[in-house]
Protein backbone atom coordinates (compact mmCIF):
# COMPACT_ATOMS: atom_id res chain seq x y z
CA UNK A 1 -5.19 -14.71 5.14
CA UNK A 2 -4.74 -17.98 3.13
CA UNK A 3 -2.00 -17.89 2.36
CA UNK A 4 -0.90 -17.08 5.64
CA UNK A 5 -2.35 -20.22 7.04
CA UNK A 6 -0.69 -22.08 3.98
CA UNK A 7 2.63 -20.40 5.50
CA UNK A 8 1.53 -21.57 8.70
CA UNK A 9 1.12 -24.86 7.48
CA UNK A 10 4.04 -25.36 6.15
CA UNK A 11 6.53 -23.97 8.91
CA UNK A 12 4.80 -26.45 10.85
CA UNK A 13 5.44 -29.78 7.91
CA UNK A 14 8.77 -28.69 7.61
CA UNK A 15 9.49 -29.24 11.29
CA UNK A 16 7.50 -32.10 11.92
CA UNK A 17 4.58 -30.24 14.29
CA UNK A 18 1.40 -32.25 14.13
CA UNK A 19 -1.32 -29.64 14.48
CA UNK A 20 -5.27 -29.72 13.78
CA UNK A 21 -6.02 -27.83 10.80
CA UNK A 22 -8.23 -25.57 13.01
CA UNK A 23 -5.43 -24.41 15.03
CA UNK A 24 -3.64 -23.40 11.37
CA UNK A 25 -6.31 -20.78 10.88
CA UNK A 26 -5.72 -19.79 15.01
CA UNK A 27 -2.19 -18.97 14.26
CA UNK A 28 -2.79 -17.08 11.21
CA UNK A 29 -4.90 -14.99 12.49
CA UNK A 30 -2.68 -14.15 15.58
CA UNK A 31 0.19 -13.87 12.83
CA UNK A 32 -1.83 -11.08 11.02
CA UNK A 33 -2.51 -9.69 14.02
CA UNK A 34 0.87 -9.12 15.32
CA UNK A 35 2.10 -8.08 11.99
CA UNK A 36 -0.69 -5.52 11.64
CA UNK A 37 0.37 -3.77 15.56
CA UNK A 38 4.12 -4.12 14.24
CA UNK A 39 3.33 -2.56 11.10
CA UNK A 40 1.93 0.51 13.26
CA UNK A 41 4.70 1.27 15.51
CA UNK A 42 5.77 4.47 14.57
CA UNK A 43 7.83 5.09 18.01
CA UNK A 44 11.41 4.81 18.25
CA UNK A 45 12.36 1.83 20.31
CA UNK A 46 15.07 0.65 21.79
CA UNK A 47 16.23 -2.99 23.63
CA UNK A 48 15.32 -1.18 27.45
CA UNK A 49 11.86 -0.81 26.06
CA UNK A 50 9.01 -3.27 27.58
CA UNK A 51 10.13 -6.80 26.07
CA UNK A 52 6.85 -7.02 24.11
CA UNK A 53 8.07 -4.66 22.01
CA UNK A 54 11.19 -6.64 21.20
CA UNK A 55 9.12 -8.09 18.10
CA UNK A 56 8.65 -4.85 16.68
CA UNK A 57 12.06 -3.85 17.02
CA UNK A 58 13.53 -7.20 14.91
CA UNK A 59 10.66 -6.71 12.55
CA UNK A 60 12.20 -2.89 12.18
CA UNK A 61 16.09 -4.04 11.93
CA UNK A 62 14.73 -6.75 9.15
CA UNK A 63 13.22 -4.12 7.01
CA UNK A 64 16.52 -2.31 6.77
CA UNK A 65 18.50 -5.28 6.28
């Protein structure tokens, strides 16, 4: 999860967001969270799927770049 938040942290330097370094660990953990649902979508998907799922299905076109 660390280094996560240093990911977080960083994203946010490099683009000049001011943040509190509580809100870091926030986003983190939402960050793992998300990654850990995308991770466990084993259903095909397509683009007229709900458009919550529309993170899963870049995540999926990434990992066969």
């Amino acid at each position: 999860m660390n280094d996560l938040k240093n990911l977080v942290q960083t994203a946010f330097a490099l683009h000049g967001i001011d943040r509190p370094e509580a809100r870091f660990e926030e986003i983190a953990i939402e960050t793992n969270r998300l990654l850990s649902g995308l991770a466990s979508i084993q259903i095909p998907l397509d683009y007229y799927d709900e458009p919550s799922n529309y993170a899963a299905l870049m995540r999926k076109e990434a990992d066969r770049g």
